[in-house]
N, C-alpha and C. Protein backbone atom coordinates (compact mmCIF):
# COMPACT_ATOMS: atom_id res chain seq x y z
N UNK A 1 -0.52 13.52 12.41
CA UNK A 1 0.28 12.91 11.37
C UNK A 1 1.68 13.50 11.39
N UNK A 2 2.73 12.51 10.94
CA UNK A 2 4.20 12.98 11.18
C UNK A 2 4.56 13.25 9.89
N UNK A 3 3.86 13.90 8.93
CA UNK A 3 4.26 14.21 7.51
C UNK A 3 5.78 14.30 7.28
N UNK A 4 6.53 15.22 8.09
CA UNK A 4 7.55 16.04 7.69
C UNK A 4 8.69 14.47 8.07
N UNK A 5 8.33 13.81 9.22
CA UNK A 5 9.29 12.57 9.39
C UNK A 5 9.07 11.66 8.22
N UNK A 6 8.15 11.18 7.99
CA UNK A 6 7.85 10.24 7.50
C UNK A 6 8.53 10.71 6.12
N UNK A 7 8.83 11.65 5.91
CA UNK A 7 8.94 12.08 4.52
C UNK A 7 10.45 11.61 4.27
N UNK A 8 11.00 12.68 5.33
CA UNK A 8 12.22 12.17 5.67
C UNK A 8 12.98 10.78 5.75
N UNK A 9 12.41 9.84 6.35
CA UNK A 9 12.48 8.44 6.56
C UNK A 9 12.53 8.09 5.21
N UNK A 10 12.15 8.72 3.95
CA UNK A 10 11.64 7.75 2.63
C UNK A 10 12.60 8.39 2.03
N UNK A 11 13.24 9.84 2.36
CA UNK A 11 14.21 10.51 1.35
C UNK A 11 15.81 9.53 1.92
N UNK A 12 15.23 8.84 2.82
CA UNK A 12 17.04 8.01 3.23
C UNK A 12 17.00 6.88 2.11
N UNK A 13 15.52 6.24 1.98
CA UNK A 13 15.64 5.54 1.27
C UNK A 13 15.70 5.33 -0.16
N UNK A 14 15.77 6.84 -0.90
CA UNK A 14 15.50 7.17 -1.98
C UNK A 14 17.03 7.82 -2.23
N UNK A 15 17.87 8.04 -1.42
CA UNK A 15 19.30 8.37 -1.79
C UNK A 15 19.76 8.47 -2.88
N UNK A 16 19.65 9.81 -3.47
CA UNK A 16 20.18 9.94 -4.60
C UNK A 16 21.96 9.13 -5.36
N UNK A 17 22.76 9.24 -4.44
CA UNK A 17 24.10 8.42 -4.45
C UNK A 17 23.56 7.10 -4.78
N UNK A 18 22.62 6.24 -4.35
CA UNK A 18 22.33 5.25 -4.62
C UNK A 18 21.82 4.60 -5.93
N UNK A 19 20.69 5.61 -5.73
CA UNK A 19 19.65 5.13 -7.14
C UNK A 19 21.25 5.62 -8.68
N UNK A 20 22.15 6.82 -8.20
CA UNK A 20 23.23 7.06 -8.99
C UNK A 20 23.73 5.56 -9.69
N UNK A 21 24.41 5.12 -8.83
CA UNK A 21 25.01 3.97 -9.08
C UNK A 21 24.44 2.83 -9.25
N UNK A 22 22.78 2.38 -9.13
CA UNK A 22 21.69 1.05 -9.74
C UNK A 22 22.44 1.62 -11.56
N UNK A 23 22.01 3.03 -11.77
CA UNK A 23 21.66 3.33 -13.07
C UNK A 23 23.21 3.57 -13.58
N UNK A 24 24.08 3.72 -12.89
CA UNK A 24 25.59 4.07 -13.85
C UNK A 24 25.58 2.14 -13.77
N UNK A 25 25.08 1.11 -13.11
CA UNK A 25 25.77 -0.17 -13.74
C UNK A 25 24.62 -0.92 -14.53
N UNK A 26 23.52 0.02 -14.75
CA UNK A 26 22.31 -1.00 -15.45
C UNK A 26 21.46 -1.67 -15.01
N UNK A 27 21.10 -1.42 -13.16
CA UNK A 27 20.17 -1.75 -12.78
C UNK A 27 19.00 -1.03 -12.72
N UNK A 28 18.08 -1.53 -12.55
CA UNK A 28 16.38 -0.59 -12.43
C UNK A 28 16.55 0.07 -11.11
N UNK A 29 16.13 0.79 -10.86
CA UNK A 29 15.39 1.02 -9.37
C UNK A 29 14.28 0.53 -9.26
N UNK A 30 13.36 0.02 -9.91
CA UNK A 30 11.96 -0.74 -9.85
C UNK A 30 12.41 -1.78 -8.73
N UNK A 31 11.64 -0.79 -7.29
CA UNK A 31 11.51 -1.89 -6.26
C UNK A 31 12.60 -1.55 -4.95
N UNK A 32 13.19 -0.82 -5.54
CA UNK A 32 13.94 0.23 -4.41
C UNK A 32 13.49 0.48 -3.34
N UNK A 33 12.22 0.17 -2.53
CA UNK A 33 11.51 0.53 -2.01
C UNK A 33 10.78 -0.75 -1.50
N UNK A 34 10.85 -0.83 -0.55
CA UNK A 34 10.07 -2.72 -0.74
C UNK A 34 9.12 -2.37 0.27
N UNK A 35 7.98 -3.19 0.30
CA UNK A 35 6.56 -3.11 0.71
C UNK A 35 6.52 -2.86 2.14
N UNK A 36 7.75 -3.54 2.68
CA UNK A 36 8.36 -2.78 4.49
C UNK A 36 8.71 -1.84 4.65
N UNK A 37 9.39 -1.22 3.66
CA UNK A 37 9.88 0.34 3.80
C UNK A 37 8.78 1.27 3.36
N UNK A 38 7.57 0.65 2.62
CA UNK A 38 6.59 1.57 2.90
C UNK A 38 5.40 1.15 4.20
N UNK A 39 5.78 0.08 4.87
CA UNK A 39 4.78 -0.22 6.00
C UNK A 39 5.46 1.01 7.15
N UNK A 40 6.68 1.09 7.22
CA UNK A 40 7.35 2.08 8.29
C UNK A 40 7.29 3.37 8.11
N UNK A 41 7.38 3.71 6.64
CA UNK A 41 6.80 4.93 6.33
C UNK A 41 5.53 5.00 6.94
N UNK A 42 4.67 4.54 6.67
CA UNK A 42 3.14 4.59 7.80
C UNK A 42 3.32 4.16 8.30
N UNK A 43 3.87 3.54 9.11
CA UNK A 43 3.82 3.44 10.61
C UNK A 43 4.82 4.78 11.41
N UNK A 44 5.27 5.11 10.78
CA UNK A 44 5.99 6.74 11.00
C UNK A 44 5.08 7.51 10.76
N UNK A 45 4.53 7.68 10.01
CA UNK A 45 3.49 8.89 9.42
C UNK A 45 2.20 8.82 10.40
N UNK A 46 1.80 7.68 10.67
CA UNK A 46 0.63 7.53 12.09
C UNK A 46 0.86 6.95 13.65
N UNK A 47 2.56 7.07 13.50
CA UNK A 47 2.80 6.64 14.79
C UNK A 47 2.30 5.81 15.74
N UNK A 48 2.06 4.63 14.61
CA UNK A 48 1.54 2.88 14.95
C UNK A 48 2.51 2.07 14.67
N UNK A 49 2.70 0.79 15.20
CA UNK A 49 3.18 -0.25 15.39
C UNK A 49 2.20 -1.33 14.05
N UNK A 50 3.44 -2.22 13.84
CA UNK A 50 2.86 -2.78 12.80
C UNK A 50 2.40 -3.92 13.78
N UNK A 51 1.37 -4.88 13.19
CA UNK A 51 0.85 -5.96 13.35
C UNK A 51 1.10 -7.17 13.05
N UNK A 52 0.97 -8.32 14.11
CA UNK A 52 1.75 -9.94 13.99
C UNK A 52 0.86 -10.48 12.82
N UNK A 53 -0.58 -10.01 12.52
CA UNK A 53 -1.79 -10.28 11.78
C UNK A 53 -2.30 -9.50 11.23
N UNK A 54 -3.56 -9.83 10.43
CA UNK A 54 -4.69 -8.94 10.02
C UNK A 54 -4.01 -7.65 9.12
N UNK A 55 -4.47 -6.60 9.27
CA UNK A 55 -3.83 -5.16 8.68
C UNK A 55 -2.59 -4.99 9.22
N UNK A 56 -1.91 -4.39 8.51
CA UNK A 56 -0.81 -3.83 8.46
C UNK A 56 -0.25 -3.16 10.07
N UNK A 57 -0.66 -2.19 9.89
CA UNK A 57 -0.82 -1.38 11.20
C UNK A 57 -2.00 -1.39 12.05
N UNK A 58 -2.18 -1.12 13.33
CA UNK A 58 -2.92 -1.30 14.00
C UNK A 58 -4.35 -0.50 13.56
N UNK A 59 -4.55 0.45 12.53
CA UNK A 59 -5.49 0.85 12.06
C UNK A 59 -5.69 1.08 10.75
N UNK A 60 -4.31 0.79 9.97
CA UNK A 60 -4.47 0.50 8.62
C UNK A 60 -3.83 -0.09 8.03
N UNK A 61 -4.53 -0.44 6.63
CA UNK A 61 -3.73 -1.38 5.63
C UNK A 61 -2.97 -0.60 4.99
N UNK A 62 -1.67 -0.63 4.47
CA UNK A 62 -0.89 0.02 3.58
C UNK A 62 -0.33 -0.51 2.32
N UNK A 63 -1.24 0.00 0.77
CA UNK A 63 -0.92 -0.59 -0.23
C UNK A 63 -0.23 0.37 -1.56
N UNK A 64 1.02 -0.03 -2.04
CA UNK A 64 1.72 0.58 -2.44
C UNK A 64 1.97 -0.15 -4.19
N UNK A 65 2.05 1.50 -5.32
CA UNK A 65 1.77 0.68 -6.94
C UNK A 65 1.96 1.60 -7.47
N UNK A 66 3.29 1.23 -8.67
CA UNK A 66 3.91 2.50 -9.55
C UNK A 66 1.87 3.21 -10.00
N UNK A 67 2.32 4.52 -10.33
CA UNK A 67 1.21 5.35 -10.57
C UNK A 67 0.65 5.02 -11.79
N UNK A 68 -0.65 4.79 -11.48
CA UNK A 68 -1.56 4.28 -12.26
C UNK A 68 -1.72 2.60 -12.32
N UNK A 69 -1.15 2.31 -11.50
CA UNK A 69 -1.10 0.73 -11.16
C UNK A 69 -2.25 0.35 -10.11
N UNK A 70 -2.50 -1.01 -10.15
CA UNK A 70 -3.34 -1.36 -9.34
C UNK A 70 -2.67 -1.70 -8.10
N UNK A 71 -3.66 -1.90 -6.84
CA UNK A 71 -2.80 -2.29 -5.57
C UNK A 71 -3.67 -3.32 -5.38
N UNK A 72 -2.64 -4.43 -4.68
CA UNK A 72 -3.07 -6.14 -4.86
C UNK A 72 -3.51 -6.38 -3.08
N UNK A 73 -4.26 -6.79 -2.93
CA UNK A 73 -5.12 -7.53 -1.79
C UNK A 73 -4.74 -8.90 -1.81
N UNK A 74 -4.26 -9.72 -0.73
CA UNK A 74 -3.98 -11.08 -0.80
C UNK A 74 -4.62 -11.56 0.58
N UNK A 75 -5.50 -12.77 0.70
CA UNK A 75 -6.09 -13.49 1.75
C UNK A 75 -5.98 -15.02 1.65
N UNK A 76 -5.13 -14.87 3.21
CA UNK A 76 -4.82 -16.40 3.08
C UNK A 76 -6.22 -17.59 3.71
N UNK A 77 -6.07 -18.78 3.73
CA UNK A 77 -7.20 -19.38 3.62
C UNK A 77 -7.12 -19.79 5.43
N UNK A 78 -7.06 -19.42 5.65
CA UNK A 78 -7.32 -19.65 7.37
C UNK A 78 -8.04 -18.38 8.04
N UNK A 79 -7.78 -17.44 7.39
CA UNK A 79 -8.05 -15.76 8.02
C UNK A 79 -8.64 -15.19 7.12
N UNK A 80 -8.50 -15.73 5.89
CA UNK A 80 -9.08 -14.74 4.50
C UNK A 80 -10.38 -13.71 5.08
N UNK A 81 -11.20 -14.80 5.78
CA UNK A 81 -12.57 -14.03 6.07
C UNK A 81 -12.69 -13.02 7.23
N UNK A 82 -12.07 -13.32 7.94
CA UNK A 82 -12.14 -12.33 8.90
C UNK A 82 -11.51 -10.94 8.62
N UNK A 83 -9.99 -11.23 7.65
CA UNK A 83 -9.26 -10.01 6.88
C UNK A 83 -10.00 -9.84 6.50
N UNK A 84 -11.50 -9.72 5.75
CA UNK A 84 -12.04 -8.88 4.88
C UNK A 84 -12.42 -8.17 5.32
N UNK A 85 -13.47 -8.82 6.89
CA UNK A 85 -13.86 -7.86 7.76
C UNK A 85 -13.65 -6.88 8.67
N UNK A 86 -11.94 -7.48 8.81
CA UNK A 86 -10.90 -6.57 9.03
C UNK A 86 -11.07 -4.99 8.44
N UNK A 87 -10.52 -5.69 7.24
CA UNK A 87 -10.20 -4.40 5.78
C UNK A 87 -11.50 -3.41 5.67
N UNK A 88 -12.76 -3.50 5.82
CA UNK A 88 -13.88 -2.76 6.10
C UNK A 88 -14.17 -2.14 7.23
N UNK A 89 -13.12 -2.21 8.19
CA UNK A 89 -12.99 -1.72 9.77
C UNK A 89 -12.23 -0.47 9.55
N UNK A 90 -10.58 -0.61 9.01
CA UNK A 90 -9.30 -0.10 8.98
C UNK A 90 -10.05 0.78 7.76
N UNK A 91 -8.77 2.06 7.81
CA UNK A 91 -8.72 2.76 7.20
C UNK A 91 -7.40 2.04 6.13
N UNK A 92 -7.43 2.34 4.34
CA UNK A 92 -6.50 2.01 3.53
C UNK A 92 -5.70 3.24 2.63
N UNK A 93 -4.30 2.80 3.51
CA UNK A 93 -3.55 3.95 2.66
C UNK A 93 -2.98 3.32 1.52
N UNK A 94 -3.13 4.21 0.33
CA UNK A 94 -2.78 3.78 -1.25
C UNK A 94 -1.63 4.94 -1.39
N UNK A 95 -0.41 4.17 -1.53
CA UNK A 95 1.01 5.17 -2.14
C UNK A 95 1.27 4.88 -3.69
N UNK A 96 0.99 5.77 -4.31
CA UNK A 96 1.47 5.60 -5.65
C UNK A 96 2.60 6.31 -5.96
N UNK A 97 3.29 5.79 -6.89
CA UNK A 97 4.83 6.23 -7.15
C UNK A 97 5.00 5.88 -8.86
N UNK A 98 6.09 7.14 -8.91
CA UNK A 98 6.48 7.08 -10.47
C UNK A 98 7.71 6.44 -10.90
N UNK A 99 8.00 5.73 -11.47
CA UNK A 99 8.87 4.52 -12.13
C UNK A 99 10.29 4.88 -11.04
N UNK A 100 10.78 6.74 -10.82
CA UNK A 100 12.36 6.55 -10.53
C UNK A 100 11.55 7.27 -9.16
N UNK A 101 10.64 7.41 -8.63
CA UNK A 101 10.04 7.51 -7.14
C UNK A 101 10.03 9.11 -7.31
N UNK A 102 10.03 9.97 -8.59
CA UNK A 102 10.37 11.17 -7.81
C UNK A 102 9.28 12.02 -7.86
N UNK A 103 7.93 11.40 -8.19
CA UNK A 103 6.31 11.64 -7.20
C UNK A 103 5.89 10.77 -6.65
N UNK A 104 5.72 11.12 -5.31
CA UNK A 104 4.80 9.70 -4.89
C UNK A 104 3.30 10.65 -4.18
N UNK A 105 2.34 9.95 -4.19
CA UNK A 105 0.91 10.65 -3.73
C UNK A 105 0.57 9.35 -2.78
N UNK A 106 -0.23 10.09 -2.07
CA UNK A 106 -0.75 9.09 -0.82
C UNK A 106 -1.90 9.48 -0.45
N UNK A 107 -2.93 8.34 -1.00
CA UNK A 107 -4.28 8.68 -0.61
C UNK A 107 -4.84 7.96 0.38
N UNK A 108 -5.80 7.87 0.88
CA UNK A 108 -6.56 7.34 2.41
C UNK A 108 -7.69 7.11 1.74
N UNK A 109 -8.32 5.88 1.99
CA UNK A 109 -10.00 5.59 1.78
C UNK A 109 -10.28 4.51 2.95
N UNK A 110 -11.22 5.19 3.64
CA UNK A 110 -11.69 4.72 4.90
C UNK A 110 -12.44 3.68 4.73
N UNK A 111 -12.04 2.12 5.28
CA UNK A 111 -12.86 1.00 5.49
C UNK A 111 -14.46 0.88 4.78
N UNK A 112 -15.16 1.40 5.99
CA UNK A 112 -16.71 1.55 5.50
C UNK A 112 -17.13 1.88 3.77
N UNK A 113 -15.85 2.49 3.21
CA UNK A 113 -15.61 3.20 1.76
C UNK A 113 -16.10 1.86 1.14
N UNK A 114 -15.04 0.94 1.41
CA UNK A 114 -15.02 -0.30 1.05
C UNK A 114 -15.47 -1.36 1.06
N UNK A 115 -16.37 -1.47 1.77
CA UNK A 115 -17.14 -2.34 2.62
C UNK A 115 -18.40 -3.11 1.00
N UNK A 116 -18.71 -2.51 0.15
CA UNK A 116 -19.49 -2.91 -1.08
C UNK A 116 -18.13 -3.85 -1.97
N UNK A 117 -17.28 -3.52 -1.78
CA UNK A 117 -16.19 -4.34 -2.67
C UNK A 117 -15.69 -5.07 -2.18
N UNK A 118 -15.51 -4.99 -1.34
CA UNK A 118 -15.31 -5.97 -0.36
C UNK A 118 -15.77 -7.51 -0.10
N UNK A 119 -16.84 -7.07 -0.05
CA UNK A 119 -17.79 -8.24 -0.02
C UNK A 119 -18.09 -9.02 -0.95
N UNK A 120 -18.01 -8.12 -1.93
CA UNK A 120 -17.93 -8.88 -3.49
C UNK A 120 -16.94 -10.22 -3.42
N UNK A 121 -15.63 -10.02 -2.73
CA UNK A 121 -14.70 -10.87 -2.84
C UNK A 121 -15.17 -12.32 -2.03
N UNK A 122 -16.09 -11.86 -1.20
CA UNK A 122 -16.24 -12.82 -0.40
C UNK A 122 -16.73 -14.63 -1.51
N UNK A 123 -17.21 -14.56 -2.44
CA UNK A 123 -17.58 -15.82 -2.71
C UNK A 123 -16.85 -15.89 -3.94
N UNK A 124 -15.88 -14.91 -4.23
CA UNK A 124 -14.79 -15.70 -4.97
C UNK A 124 -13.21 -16.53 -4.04
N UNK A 125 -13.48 -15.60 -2.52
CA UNK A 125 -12.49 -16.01 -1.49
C UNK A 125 -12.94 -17.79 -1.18
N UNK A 126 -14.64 -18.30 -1.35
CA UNK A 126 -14.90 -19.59 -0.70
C UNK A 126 -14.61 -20.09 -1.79
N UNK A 127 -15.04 -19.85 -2.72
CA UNK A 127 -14.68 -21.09 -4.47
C UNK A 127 -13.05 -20.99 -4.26
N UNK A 128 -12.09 -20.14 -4.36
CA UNK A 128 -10.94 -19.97 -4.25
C UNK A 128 -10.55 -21.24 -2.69
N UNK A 129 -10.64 -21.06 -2.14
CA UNK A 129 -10.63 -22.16 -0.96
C UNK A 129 -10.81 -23.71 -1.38
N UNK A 130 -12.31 -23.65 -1.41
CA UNK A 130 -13.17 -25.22 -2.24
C UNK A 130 -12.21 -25.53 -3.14
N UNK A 131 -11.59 -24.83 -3.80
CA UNK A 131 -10.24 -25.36 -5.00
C UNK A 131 -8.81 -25.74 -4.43
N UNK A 132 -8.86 -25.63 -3.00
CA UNK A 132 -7.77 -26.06 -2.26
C UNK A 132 -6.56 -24.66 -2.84
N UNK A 133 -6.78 -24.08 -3.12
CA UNK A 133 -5.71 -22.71 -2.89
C UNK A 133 -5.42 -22.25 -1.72
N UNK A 134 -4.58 -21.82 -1.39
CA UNK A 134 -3.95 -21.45 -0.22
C UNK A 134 -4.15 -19.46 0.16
N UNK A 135 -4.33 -19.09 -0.88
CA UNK A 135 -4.35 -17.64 -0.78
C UNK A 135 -5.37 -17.15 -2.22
N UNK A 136 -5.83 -16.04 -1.68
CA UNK A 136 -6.56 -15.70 -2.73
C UNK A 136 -6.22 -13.72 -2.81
N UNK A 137 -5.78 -13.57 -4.29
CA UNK A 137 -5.50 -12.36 -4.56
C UNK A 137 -6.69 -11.59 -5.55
N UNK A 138 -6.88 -10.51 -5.00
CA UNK A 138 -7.36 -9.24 -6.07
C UNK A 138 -6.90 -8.01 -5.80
N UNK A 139 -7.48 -7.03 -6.50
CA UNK A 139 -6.84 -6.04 -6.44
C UNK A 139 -7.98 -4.67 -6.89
N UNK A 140 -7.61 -3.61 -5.91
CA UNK A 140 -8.20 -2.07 -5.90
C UNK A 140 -7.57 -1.54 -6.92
N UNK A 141 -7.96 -0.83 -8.61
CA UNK A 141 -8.07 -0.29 -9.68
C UNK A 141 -7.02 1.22 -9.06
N UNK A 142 -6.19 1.68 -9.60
CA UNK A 142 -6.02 3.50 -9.72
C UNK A 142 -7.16 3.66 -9.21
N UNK A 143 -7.67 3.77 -10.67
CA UNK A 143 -8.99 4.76 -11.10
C UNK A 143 -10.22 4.89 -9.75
N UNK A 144 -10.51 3.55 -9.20
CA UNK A 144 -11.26 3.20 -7.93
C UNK A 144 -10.36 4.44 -6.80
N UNK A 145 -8.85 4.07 -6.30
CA UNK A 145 -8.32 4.92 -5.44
C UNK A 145 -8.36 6.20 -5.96
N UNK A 146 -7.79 6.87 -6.72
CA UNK A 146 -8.16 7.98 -7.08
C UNK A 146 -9.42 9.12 -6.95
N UNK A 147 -10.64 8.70 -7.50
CA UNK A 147 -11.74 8.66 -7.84
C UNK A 147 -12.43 8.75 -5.87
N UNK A 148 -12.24 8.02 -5.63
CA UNK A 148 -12.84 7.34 -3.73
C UNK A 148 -11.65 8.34 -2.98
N UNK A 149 -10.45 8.31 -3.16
CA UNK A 149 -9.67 8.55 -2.16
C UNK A 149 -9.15 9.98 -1.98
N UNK A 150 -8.63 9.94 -0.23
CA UNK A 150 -8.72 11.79 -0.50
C UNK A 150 -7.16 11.98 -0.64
N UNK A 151 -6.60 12.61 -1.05
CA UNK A 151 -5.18 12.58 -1.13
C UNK A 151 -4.61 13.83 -0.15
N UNK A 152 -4.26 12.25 0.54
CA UNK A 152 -3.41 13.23 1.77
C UNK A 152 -2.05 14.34 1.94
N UNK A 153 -1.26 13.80 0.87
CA UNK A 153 -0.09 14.63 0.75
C UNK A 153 0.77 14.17 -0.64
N UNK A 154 1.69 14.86 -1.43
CA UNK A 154 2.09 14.64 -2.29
C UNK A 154 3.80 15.02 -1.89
N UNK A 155 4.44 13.96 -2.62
CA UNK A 155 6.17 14.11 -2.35
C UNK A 155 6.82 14.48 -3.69
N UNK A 156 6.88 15.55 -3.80
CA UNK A 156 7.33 15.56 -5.34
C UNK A 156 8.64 16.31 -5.35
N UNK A 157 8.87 16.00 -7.03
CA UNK A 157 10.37 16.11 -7.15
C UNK A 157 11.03 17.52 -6.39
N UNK A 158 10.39 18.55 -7.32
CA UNK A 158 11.22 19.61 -6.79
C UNK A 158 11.23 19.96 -5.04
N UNK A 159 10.26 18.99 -4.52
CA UNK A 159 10.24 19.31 -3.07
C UNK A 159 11.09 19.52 -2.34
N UNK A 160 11.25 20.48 -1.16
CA UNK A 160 12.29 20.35 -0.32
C UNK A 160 12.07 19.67 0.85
């Protein structure tokens, strides 16, 4: 694991000068961070290439949610099923972050973890279909990642 890069890579994007000036004109930082800049963060941190399909990276999914938030699962209706079986293969990294980013925790819960919840989705993914929807969303709880997941490293404020 490339902890010390990857870390790095996220402190460019967390630029203090920056987030300065969202908040001296009244913007949020909510979102400073967009769901690609945390796919490269892991894909830096496991030194994988992201994917045209399926998971994220070539061995995992990467799902990212201010702390204590849920992280959202989306399956589209051509692949939905096989992504599930995907997602029970791959290992899932969960980044949680605090409103101005200055903790973020990153936990790992390995596929097979998942593989009972997973499946659950499966016959709300076919009724979701049969209704002519195009994508079908749910979502992994905190409390579930937390609770299941091992926490790999923590970025916190006073860190250097």
């Amino acid at each position: 694991m490339n902890i010390s890069k990857a870390k790095a890579f996220l402190r460019t994007r967390l630029n203090p000068e920056v987030i300065k000036t969202y908040k001296q004109y009244g913007f949020s930082i909510n979102g400073l961070v967009s769901s690609s800049d945390w796919g490269v963060f892991a894909a830096i941190l496991f030194d994988e290439t992201k994917k045209t399909s399926g998971s994220d990276l070539q061995n995992y999914e990467v799902k990212s949610a201010i702390d204590g938030g849920s992280f959202e699962y989306q399956y589209h209706k051509n692949s939905g099923f096989a992504k599930i079986e995907e997602d029970k293969r791959v290992k899932h990294l969960f980044i949680s972050y605090d409103r101005d980013y200055k903790n973020i925790y990153v936990r790992i819960i390995e596929g097979k973890q998942m593989s009972e919840k997973l499946d659950l989705w499966k016959e709300g993914l076919q009724k979701n279909y049969d209704q002519g929807n195009q994508r079908y969303r749910k979502s992994i709880s905190y409390g579930f990642v937390k609770k299941q997941g091992r926490l790999l490293f923590e970025l916190l404020e006073n860190e250097e």
